[in-house]
Protein backbone atom coordinates (compact mmCIF):
# COMPACT_ATOMS: atom_id res chain seq x y z
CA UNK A 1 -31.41 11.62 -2.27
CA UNK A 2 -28.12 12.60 -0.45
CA UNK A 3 -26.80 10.03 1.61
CA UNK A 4 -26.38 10.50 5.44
CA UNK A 5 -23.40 11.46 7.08
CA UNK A 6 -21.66 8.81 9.42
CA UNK A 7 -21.76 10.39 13.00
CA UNK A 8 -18.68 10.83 15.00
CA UNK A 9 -18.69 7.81 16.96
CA UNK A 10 -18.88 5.96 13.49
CA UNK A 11 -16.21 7.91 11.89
CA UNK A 12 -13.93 6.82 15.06
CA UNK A 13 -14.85 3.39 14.71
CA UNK A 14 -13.81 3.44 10.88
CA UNK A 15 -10.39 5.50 11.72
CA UNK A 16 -9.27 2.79 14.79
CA UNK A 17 -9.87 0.17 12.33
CA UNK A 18 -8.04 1.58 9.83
CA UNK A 19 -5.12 2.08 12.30
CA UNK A 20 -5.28 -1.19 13.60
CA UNK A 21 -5.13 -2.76 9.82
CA UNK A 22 -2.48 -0.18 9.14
CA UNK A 23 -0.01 -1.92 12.27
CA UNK A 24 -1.59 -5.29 11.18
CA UNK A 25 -0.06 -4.73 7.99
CA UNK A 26 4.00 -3.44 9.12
CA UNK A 27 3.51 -6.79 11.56
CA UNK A 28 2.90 -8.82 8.35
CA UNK A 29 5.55 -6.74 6.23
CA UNK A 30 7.99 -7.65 8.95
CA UNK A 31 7.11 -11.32 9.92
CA UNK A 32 4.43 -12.64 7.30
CA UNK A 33 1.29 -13.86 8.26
CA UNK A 34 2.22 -15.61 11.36
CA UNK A 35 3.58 -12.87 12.90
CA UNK A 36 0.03 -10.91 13.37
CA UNK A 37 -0.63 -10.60 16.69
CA UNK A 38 -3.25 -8.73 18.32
CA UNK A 39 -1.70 -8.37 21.76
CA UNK A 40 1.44 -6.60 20.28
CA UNK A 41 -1.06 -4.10 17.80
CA UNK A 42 -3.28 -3.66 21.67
CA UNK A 43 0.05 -2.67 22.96
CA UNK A 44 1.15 0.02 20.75
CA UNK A 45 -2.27 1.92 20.52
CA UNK A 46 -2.38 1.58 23.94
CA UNK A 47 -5.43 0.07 24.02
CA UNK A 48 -6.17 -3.28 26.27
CA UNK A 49 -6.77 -6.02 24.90
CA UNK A 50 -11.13 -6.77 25.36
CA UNK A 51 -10.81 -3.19 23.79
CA UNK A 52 -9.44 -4.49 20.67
CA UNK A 53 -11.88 -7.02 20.13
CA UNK A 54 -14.65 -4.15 20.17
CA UNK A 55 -13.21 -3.78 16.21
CA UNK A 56 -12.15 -7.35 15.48
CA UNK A 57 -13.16 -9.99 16.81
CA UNK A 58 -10.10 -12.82 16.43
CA UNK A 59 -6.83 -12.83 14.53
CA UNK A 60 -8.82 -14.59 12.08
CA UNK A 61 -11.58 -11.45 11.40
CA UNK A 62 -8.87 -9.60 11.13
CA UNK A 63 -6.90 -11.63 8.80
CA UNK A 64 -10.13 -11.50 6.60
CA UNK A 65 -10.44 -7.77 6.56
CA UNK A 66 -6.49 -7.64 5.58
CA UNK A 67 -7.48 -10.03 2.91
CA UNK A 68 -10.24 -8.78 1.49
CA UNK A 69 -8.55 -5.13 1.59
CA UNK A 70 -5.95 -6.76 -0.86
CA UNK A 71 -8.08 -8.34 -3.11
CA UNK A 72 -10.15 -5.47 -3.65
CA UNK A 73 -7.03 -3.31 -4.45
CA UNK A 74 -5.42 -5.84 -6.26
CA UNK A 75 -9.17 -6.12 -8.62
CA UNK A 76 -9.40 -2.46 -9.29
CA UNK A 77 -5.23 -1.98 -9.97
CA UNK A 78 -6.47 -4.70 -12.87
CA UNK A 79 -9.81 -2.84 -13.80
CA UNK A 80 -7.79 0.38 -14.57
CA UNK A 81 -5.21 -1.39 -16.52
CA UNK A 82 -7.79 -3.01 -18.59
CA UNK A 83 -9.04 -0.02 -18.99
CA UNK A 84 -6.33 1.73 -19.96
CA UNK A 85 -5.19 -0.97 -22.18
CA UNK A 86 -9.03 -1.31 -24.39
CA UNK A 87 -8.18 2.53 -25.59
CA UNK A 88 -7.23 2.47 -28.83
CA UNK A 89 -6.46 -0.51 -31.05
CA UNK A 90 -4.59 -2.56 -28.94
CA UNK A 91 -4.98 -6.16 -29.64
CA UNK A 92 -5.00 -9.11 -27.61
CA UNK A 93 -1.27 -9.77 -27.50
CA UNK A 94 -0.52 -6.34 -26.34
CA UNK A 95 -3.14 -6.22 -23.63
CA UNK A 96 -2.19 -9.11 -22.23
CA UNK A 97 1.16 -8.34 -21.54
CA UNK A 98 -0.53 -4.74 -19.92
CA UNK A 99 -2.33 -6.68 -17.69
CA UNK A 100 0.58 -9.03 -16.70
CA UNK A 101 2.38 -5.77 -15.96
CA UNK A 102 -0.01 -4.56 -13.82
CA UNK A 103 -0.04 -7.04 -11.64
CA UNK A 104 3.32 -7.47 -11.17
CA UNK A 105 3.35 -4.03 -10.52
CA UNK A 106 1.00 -4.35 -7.87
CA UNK A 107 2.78 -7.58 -5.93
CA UNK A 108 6.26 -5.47 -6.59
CA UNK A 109 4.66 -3.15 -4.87
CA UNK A 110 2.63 -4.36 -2.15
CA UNK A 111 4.64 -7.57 -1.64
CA UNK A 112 3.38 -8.32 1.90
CA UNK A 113 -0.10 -8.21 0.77
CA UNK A 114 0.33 -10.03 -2.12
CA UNK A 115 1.78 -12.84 -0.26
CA UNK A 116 -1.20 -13.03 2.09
CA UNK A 117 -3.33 -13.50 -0.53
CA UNK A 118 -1.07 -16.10 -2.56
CA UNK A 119 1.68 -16.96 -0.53
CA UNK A 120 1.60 -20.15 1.56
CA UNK A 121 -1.34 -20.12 4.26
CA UNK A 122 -1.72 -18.80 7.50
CA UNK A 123 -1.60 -21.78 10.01
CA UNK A 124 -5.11 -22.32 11.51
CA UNK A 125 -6.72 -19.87 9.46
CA UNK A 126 -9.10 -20.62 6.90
CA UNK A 127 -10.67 -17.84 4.40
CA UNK A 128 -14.19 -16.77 4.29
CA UNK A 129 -16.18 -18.27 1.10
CA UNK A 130 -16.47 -14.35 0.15
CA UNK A 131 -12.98 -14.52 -0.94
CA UNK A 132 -13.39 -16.71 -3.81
CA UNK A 133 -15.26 -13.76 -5.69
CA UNK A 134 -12.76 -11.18 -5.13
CA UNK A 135 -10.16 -13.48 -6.17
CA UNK A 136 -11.96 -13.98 -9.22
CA UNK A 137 -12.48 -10.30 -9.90
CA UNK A 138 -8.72 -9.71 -9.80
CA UNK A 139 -8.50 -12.34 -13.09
CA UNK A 140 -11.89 -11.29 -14.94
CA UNK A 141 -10.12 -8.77 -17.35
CA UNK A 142 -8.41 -11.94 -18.73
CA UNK A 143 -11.31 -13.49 -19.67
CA UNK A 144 -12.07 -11.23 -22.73
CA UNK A 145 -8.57 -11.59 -24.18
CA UNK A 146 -8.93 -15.63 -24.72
CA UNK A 147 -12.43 -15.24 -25.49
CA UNK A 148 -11.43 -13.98 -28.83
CA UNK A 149 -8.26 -16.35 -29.37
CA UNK A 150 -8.03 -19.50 -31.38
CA UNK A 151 -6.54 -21.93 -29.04
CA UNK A 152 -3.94 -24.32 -30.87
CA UNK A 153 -3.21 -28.10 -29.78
CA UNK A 154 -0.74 -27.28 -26.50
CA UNK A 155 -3.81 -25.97 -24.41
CA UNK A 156 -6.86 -28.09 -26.15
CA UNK A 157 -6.63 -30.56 -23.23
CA UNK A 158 -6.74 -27.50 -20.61
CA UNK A 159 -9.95 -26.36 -22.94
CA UNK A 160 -11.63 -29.66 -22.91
CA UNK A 161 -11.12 -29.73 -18.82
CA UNK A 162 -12.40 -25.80 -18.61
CA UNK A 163 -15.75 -26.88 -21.12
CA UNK A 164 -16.17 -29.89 -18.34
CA UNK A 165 -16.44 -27.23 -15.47
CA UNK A 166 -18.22 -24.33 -17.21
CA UNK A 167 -21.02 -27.25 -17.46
CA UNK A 168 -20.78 -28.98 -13.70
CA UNK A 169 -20.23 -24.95 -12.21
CA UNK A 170 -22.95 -22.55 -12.89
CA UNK A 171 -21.10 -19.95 -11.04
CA UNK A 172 -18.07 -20.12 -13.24
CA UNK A 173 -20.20 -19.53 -16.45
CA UNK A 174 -22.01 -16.49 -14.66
CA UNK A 175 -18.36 -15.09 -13.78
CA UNK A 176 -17.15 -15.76 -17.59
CA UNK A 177 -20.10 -13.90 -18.40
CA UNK A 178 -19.47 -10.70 -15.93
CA UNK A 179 -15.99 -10.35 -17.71
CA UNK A 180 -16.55 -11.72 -21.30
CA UNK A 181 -20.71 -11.97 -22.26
CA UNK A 182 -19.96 -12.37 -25.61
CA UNK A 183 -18.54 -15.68 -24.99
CA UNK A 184 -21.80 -17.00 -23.39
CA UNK A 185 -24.43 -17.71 -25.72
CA UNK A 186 -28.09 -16.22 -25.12
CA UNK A 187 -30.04 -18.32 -23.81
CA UNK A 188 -28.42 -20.98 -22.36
CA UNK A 189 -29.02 -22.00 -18.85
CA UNK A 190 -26.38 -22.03 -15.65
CA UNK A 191 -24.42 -25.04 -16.06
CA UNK A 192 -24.75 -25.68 -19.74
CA UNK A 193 -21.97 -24.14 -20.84
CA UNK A 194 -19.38 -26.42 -22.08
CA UNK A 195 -21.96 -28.10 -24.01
CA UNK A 196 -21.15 -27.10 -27.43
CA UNK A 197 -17.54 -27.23 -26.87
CA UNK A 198 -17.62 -31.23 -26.17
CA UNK A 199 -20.68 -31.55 -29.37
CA UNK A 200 -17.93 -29.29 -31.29
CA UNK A 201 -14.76 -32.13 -30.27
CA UNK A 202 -17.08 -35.05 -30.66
CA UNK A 203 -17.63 -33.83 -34.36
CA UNK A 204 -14.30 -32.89 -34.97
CA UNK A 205 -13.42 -36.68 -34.51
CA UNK A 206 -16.37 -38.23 -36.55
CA UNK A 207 -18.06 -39.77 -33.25
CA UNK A 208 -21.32 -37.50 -33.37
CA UNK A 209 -23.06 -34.47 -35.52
CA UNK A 210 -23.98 -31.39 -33.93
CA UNK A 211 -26.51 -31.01 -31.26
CA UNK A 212 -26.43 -27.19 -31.33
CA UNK A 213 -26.21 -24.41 -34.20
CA UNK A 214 -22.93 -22.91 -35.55
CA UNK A 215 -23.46 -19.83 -33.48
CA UNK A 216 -23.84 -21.75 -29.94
CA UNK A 217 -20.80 -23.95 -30.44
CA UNK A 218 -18.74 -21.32 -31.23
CA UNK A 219 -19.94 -19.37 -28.47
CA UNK A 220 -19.44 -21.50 -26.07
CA UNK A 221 -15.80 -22.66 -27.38
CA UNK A 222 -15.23 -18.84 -26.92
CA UNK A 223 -16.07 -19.37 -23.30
CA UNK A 224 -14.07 -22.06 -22.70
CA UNK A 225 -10.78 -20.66 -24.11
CA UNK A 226 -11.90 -17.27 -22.06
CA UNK A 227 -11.90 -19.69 -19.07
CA UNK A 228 -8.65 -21.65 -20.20
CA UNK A 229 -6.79 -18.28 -20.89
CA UNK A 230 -7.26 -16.70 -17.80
CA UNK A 231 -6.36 -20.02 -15.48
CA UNK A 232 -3.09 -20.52 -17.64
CA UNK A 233 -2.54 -16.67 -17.43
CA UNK A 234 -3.00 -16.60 -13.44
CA UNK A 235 -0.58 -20.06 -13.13
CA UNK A 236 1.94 -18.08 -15.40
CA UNK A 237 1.37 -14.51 -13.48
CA UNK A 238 1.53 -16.16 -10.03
CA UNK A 239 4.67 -18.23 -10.87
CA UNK A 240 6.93 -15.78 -11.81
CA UNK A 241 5.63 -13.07 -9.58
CA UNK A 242 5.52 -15.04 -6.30
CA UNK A 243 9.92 -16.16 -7.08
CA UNK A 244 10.29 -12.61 -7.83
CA UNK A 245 8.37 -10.85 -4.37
CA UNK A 246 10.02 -14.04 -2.31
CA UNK A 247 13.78 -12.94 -3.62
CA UNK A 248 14.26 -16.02 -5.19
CA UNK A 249 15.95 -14.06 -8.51
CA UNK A 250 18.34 -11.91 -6.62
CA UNK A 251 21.97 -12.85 -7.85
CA UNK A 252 20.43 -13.23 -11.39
CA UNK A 253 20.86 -11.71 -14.27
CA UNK A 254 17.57 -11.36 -15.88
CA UNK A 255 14.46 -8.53 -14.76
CA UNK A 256 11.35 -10.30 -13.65
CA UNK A 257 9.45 -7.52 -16.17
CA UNK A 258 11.47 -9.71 -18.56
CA UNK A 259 10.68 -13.26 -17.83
CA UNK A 260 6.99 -12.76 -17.33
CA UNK A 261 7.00 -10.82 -20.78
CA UNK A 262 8.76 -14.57 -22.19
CA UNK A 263 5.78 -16.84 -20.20
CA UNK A 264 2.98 -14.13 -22.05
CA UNK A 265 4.28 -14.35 -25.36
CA UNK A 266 4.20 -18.15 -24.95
CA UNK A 267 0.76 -17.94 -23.70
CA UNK A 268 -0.28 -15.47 -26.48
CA UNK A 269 1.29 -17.81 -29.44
CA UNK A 270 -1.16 -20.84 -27.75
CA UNK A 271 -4.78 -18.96 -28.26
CA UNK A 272 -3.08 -17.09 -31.40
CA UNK A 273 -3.57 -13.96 -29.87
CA UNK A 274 -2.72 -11.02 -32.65
């Protein structure tokens, strides 16, 4: 069934929004996120001010469109690259690094909106709960990469601390699973995750047998790392990135391209990524 057309009073709507996110957007490119103001935007479209708030309602609705405009962009620049990067026989080493690169290349390139969405807060403003997905969609492709890894004894504590959460968090389990379902056993319920990975330690260390089969445990230890992986990947990614779109490497010697390459390989040598 073909979907309907918007009509032309809907089509304006959608185009004065877009303009008004556009100037929203040169405001925050020129003064960061306390610089939006929707007087100034008013002003330059000619528009008064109760017109304005016909499209958005505060600063703050529009600060939340702006934001979740850039995490949407930010998740499918990361989708294509892990795309792009599961052709072939790339293994997890090499894809990794891709999808380091790509976002880099993204903040490089859209610095003002990456530092609304992980730069230091806007004053007063606080995000809408629907954020915390699409900030989770823009570090899903990691999760596969770790899944597969064998993580060695630098990141075991961040692995025991990810099992504990996979089981008190059924929502982080479901979003493993989105990104990485062969990490999640069949079968277990929301929450349980984790499970096996703490029976799996505890027998490791002679304090208790097994409580679940070989396949489980393993399973779930896959989740874990997955989970691991990508938080230690998004620290590392953010780190560098946010010094390098602030400016503080200018006068250096070294590329940022190069020193996130360094914190990946490091990474990739902890799970044992080939």
């Amino acid at each position: 069934m073909e979907r309907a057309q918007p009509g032309p009073r809907a089509r304006y709507r959608e185009q004065t929004r877009a303009e008004i996110k556009n100037l929203a957007l040169r405001q925050l490119a020129e003064g960061g996120g306390g610089a939006l103001a929707l007087t100034r935007i008013a002003k330059e479209m000619g528009l008064s001010g109760p017109a304005l708030y016909r499209y958005f309602t505060s600063r703050d609705d529009l600060l939340s469109a702006l934001i979740r405009d850039a995490y949407e962009d930010a998740a499918a620049a990361m989708a294509r690259a892990a795309a792009r990067s599961a052709r072939g026989s790339r293994g997890g080493r090499a894809r990794l690094h891709d999808l380091a690169a790509a976002y880099r290349a993204w903040a490089v390139a859209e610095p003002h909106r990456y530092l609304l969405i992980q730069g230091d807060p806007v004053p007063g403003y606080v995000a809408p709960a629907d954020t915390l997905e699409r900030a989770r969609a823009v570090l899903g492709p990691f999760l596969p990469l770790f899944a597969a890894g064998k993580p060695g004894p630098a990141v075991a504590g961040t692995v025991e601390e990810m099992a504990a959460w996979l089981a008190a968090d059924g929502t982080v389990g479901a979003w493993v699973a989105r990104y990485a379902p062969d990490a999640v056993a069949p079968g277990l319920e929301a929450g349980e995750a984790g499970t096996a990975v703490e029976a799996g330690t505890a027998r490791a260390s002679g304090e208790a047998d097994a409580v679940r089969g070989t396949r489980t445990a393993g399973v779930d230890r896959a989740a874990a790392s997955a989970l691991a992986g990508a938080v230690l990947a998004w620290t590392q990614v953010h780190g560098s990135v946010s010094l390098e779109v602030a400016g503080q490497f200018t006068g250096m010697a070294h590329r940022g391209g190069t020193l996130l390459g360094a914190h990946m390989e490091l990474l990739a040598d902890a799970f044992g990524l080939e």
